[in-house]
Protein backbone atom coordinates (compact mmCIF):
# COMPACT_ATOMS: atom_id res chain seq x y z
CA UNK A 1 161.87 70.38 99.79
CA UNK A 2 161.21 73.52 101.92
CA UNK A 3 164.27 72.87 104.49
CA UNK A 4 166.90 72.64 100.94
CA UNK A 5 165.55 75.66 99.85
CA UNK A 6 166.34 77.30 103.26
CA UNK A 7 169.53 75.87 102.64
CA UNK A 8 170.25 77.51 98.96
CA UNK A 9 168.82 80.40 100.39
CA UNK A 10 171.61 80.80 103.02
CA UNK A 11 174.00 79.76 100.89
CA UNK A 12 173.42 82.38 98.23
CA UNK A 13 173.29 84.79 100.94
CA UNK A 14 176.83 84.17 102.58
CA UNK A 15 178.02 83.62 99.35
CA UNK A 16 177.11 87.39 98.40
CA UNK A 17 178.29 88.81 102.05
CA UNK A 18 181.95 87.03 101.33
CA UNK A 19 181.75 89.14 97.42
CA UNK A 20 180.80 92.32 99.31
CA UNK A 21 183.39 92.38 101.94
CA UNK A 22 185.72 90.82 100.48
CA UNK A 23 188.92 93.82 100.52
CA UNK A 24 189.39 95.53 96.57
CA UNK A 25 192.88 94.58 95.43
CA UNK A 26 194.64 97.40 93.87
CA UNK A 27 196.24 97.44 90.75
CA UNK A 28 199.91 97.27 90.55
CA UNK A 29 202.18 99.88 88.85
CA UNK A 30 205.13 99.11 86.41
CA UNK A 31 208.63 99.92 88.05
CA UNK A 32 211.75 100.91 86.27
CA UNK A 33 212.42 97.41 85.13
CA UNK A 34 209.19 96.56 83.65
CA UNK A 35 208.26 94.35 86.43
CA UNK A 36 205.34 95.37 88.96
CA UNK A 37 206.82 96.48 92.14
CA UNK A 38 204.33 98.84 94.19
CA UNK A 39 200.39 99.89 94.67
CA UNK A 40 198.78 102.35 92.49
CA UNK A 41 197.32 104.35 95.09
CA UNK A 42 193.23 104.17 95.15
CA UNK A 43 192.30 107.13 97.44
CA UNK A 44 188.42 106.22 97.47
CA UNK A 45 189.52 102.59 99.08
CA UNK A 46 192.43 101.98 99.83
CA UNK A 47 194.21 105.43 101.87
CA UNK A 48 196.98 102.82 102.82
CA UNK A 49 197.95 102.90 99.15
CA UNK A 50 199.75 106.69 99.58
CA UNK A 51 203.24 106.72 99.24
CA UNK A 52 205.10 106.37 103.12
CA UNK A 53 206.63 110.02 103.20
CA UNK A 54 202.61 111.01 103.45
CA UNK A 55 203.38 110.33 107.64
CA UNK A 56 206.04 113.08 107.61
CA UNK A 57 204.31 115.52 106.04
CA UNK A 58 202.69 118.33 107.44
CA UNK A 59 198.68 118.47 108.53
CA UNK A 60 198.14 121.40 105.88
CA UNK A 61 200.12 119.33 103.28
CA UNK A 62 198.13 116.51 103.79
CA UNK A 63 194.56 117.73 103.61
CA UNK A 64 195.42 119.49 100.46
CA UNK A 65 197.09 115.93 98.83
CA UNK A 66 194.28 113.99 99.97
CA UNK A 67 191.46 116.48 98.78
CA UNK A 68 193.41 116.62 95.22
CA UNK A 69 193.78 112.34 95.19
CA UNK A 70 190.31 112.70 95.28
CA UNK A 71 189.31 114.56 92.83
CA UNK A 72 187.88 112.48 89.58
CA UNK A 73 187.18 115.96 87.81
CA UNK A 74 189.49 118.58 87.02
CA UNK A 75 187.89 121.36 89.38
CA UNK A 76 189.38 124.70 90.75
CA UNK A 77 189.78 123.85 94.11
CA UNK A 78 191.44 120.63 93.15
CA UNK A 79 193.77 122.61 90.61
CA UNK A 80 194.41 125.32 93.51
CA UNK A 81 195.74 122.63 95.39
CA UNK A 82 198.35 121.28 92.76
CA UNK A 83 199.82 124.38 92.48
CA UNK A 84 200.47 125.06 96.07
CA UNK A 85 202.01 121.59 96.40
CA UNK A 86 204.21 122.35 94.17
CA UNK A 87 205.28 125.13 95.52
CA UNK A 88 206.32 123.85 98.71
CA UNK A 89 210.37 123.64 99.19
CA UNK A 90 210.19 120.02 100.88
CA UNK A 91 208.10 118.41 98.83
CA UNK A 92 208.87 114.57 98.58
CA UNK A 93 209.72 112.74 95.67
CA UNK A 94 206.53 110.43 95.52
CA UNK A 95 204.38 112.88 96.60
CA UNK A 96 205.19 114.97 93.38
CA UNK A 97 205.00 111.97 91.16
CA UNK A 98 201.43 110.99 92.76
CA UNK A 99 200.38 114.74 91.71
CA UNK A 100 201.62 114.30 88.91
CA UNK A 101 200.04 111.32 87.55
CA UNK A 102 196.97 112.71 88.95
CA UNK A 103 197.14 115.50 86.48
CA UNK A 104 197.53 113.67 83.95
CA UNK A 105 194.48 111.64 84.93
CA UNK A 106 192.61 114.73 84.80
CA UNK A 107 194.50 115.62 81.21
CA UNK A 108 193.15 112.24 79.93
CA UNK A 109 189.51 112.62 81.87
CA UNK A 110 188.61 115.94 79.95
CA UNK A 111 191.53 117.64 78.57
CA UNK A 112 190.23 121.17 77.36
CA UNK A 113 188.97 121.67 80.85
CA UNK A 114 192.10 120.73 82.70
CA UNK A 115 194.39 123.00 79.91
CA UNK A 116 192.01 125.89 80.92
CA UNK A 117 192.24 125.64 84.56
CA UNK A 118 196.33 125.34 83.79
CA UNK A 119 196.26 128.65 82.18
CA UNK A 120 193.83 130.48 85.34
CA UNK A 121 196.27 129.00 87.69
CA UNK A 122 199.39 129.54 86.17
CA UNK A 123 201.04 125.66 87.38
CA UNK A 124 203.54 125.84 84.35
CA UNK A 125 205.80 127.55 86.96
CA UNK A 126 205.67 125.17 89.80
CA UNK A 127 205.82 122.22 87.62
CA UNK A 128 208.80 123.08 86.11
CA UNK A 129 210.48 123.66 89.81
CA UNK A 130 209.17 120.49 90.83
CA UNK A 131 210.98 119.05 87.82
CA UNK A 132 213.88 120.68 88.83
CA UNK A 133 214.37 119.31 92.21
CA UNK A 134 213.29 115.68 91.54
CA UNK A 135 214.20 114.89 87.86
CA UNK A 136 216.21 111.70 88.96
CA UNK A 137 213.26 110.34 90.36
CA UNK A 138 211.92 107.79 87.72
CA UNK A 139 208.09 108.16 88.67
CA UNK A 140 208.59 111.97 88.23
CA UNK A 141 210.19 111.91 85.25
CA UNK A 142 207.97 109.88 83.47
CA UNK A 143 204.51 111.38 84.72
CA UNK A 144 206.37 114.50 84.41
CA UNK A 145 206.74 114.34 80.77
CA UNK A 146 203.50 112.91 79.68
CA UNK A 147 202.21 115.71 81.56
CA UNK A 148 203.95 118.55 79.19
CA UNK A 149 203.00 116.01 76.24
CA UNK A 150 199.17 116.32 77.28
CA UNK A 151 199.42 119.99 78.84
CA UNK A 152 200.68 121.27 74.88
CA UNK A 153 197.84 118.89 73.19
CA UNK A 154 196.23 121.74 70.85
CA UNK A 155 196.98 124.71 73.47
CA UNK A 156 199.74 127.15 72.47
CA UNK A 157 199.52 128.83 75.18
CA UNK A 158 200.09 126.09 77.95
CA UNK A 159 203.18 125.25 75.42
CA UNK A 160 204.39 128.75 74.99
CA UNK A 161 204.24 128.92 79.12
CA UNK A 162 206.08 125.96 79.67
CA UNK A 163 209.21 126.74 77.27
CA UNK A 164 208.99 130.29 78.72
CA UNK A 165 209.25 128.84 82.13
CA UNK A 166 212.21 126.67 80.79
CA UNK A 167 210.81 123.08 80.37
CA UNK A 168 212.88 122.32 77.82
CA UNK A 169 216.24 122.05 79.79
CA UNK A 170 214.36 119.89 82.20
CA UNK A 171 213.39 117.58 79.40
CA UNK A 172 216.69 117.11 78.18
CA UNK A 173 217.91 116.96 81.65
CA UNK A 174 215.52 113.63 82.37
CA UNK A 175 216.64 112.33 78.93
CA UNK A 176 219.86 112.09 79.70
CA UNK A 177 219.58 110.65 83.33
CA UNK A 178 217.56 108.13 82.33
CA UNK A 179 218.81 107.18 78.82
CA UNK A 180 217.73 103.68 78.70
CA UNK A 181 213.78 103.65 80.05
CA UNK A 182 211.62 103.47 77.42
CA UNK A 183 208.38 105.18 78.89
CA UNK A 184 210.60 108.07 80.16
CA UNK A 185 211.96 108.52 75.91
CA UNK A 186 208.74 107.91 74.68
CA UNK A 187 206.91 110.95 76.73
CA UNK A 188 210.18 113.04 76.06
CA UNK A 189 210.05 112.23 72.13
CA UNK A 190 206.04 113.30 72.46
CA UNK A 191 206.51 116.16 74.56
CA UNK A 192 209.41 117.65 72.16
CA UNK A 193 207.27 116.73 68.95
CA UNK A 194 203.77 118.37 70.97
CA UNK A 195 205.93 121.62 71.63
CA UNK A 196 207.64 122.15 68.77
CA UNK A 197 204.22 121.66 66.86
CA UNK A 198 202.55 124.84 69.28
CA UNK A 199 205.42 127.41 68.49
CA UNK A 200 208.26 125.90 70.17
CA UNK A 201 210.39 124.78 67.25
CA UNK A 202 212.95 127.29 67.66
CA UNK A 203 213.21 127.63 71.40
CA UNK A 204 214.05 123.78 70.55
CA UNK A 205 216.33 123.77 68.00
CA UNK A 206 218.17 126.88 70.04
CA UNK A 207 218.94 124.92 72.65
CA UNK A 208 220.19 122.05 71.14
CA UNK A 209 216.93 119.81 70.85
CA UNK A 210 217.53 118.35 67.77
CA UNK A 211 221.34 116.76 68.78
CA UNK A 212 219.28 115.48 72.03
CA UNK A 213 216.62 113.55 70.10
CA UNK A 214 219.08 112.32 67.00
CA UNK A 215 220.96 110.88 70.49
CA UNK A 216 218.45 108.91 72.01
CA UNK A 217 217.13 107.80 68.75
CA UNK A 218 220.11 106.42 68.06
CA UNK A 219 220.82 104.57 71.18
CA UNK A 220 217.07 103.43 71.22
CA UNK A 221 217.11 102.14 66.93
CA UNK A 222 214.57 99.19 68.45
CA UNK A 223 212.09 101.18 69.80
CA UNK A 224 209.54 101.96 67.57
CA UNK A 225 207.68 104.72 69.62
CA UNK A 226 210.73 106.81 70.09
CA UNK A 227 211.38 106.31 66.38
CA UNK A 228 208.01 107.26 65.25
CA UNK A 229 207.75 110.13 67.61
CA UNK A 230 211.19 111.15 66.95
CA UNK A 231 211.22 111.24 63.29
CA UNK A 232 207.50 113.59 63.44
CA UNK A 233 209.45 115.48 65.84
CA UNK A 234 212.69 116.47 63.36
CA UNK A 235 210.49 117.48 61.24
CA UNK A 236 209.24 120.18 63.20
CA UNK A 237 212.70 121.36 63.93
CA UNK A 238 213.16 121.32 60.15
CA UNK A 239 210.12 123.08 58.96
CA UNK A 240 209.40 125.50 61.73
CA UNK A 241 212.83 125.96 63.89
CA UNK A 242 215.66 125.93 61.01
CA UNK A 243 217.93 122.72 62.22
CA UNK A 244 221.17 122.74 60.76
CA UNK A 245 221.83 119.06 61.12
CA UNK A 246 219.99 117.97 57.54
CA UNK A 247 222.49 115.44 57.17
CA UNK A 248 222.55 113.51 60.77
CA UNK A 249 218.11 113.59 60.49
CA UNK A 250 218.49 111.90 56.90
CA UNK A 251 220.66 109.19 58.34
CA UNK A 252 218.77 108.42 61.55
CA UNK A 253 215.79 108.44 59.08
CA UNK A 254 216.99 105.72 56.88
CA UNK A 255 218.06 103.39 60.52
CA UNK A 256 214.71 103.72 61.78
CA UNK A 257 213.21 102.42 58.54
CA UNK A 258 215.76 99.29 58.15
CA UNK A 259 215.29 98.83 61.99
CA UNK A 260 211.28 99.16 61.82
CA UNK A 261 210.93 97.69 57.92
CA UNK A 262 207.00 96.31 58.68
CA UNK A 263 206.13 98.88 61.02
CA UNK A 264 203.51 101.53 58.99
CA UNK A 265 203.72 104.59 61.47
CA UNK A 266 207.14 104.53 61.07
CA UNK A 267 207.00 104.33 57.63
CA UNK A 268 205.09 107.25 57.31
CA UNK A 269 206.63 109.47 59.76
CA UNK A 270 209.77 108.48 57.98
CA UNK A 271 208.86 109.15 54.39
CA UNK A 272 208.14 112.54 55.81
CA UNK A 273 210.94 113.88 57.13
CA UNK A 274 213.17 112.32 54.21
CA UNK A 275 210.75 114.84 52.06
CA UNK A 276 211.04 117.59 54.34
CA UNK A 277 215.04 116.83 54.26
CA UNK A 278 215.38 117.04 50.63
CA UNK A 279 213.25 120.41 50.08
CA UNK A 280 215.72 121.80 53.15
CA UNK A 281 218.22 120.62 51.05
CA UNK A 282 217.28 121.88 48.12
CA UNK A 283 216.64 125.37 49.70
CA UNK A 284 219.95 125.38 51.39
CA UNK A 285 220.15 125.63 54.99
CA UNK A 286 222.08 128.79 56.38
CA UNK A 287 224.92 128.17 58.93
CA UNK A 288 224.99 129.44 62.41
CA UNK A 289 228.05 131.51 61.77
CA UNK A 290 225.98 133.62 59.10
CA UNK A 291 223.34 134.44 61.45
CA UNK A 292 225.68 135.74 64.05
CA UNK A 293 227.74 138.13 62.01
CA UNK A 294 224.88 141.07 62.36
CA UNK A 295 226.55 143.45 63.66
CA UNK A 296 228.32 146.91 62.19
CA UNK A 297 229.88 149.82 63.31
CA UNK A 298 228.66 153.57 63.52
CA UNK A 299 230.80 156.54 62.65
CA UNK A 300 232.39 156.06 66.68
CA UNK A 301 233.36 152.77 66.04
CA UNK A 302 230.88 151.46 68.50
CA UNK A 303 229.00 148.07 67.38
CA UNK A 304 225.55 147.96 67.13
CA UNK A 305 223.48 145.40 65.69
CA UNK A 306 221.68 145.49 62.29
CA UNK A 307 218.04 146.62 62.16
CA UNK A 308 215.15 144.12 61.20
CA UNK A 309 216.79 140.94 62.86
CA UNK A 310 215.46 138.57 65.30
CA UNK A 311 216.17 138.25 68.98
CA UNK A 312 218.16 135.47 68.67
CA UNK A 313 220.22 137.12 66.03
CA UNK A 314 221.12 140.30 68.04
CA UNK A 315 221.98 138.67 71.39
CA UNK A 316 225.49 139.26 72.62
CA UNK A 317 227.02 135.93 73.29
CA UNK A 318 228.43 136.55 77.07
CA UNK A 319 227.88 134.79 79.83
CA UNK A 320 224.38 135.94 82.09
CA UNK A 321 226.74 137.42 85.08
CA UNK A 322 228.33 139.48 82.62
CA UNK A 323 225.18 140.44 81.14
CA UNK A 324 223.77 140.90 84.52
CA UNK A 325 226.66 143.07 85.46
CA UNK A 326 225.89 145.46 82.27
CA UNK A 327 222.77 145.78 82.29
CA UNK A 328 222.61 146.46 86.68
CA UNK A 329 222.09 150.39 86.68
CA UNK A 330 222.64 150.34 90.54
CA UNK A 331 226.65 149.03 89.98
CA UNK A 332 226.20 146.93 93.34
CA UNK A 333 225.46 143.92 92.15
CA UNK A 334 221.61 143.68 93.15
CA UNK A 335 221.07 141.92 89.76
CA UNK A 336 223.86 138.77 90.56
CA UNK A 337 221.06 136.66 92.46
CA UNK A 338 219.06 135.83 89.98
CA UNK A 339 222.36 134.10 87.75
CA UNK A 340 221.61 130.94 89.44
CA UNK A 341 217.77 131.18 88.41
CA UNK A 342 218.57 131.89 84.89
CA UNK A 343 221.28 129.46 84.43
CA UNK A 344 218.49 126.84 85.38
CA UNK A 345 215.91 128.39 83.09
CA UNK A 346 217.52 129.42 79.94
CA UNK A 347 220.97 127.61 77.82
CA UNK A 348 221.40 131.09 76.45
CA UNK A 349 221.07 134.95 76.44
CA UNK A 350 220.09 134.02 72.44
CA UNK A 351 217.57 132.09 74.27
CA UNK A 352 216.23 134.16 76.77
CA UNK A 353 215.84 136.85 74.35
CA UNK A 354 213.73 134.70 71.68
CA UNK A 355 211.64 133.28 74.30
CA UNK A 356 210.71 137.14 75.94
CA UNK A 357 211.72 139.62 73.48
CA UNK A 358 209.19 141.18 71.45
CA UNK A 359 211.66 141.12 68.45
CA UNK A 360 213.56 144.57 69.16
CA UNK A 361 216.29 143.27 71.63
CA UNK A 362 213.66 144.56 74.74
CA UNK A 363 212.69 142.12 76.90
CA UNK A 364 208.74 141.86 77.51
CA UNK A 365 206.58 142.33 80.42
CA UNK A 366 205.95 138.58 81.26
CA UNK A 367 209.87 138.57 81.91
CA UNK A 368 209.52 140.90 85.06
């Protein structure tokens, strides 16, 4: 009796070594097809996990990415680090979309703290230029927009600072190169319907958000979170940024619900925005050619524009050179560098001047 229960003894006891050492297998994270193809990275673990182009990168680089992996809480250091990341001009590919879905770990963690520390830090900026450079990349693109999606969660001004910054573009841009990925539309539906809902609903409809999400809706009829999203989205760019398009929004309306006929989100979001279609209706929506006639001439035939009109009204439609040619008091030129940077940034002069134009055709402070 004593020598078998020496023997259970040492059998438990091996038995709980082999649980102990035995190496923690790392979850897997979807690919662009669905199917599982690569590690999530576990930091605390598992360092092997980090994407390859970690090696190239430089010693400064990496303590910084490694520090920030690290990070469970959103803290100011870690935050610190994020932003100068970003704001490095070789930054890889996977390296940005490991930053990013470590952001929006933090976003999901505590949210109101990670906003906050968005705002001190001012990462709107670099996240949009990270955007930018590596929009084709599926991993960015998709932690990329649920990042704006969480970032504009109840916070007008982290969604005010990323349409300034020019977001919007970059959203559209992602939609379009990857028209067919469902996570990728389902953030970008989210992220256009959290915006719009924080003051962004005309910066959106300006620059042709609303013929962006009645496109992918349609290509996507059997996808119920783009539908859902979608249709809570349009009605945002009815109510709050004036879309034009009444017509196109009723009919996408009635597809998703003959597409979706037992789904109740849908339903609702539908029954909605077929409400908020028929009081536009009712109203009567101006045209775009009415709100550009504004302008009049003085007694020396020179045109100026009407008094009491928005930015977006007043704008000159010309091209930004042109505008940066008019406006450069030095007549050298200085001004032509920065077309590049504001063809990126903004669709329009109408746009530029909504987004940082206190409503009397100057632009702001924040603009300089």
């Amino acid at each position: 009796a004593l020598l078998l229960c020496v023997v259970l003894r040492v059998s438990v006891c091996v038995c709980v070594c082999a649980c102990v050492e035995r190496p923690i297998v790392s979850t897997m994270r979807l690919g662009y097809n669905g199917r599982r193809t690569e590690e999530a990275a576990n930091y605390h673990t598992a360092p092997q996990a980090l994407p390859r182009s970690f090696e190239a990168a430089e010693e400064v680089t990496r303590k910084r990415l490694i520090a920030l992996l690290r990070a469970r809480e959103p803290v100011p250091e870690a935050m610190q680090n994020l932003s100068l990341i970003f704001q490095e001009s070789d930054l890889d590919a996977k390296i940005a979309a490991e930053v990013l879905q470590k952001l929006s770990e933090w976003l999901r963690r505590d949210s109101l703290a990670t906003q906050q520390l968005c705002i001190k830090f001012k990462v709107h900026g670099p996240i949009v230029n990270c955007l930018v450079r590596h929009a084709g990349d599926i991993d960015v693109a998709r932690a990329g927009l649920g990042v704006i999606g969480a970032t504009a969660v109840q916070s007008s001004e982290n969604a005010s600072a990323l349409t300034r910054g020019g977001v919007l573009l970059q959203i559209y841009k992602m939609m379009e190169l990857h028209p067919r990925d469902r996570i990728v539309l389902d953030n970008a539906a989210l992220a256009l319907w959290r915006l719009a809902d924080k003051g962004s609903a005309k910066q959106i409809v300006l620059t042709g958000g609303t013929e962006k999400m009645l496109k992918a809706m349609r290509a996507n009829l059997h996808n119920p979170f783009v539908q859902s999203n979608g249709c809570l989205a349009l009605q945002l760019f009815l109510e709050l940024g004036g879309a034009q398009d009444v017509q196109g929004i009723r009919a996408v309306a009635l597809q998703a619900i003959q597409a979706h006929k037992g789904n109740i989100p849908i339903r609702r979001s539908t029954d909605r925005l077929l409400r908020t279609c028929d009081v536009s209706m009712a109203r009567g929506v101006r045209t775009q050619g009415n709100l550009l006639r504004v302008e009049r001439k003085d007694s020396l035939g020179v045109h100026e524009p009407l008094a009491g009109l928005s930015p977006c009204a007043v704008a000159p439609r010309i091209p930004f050179r042109a505008w940066l040619e008019e406006v450069d008091d030095t007549g050298e030129g200085e001004l032509g560098r920065y077309h590049r940077a504001l063809c990126q940034t903004f669709d329009s002069l109408a746009h530029l001047m909504d987004a940082y134009s206190s409503g009397d055709g100057v632009a702001t402070q924040e603009f300089f």
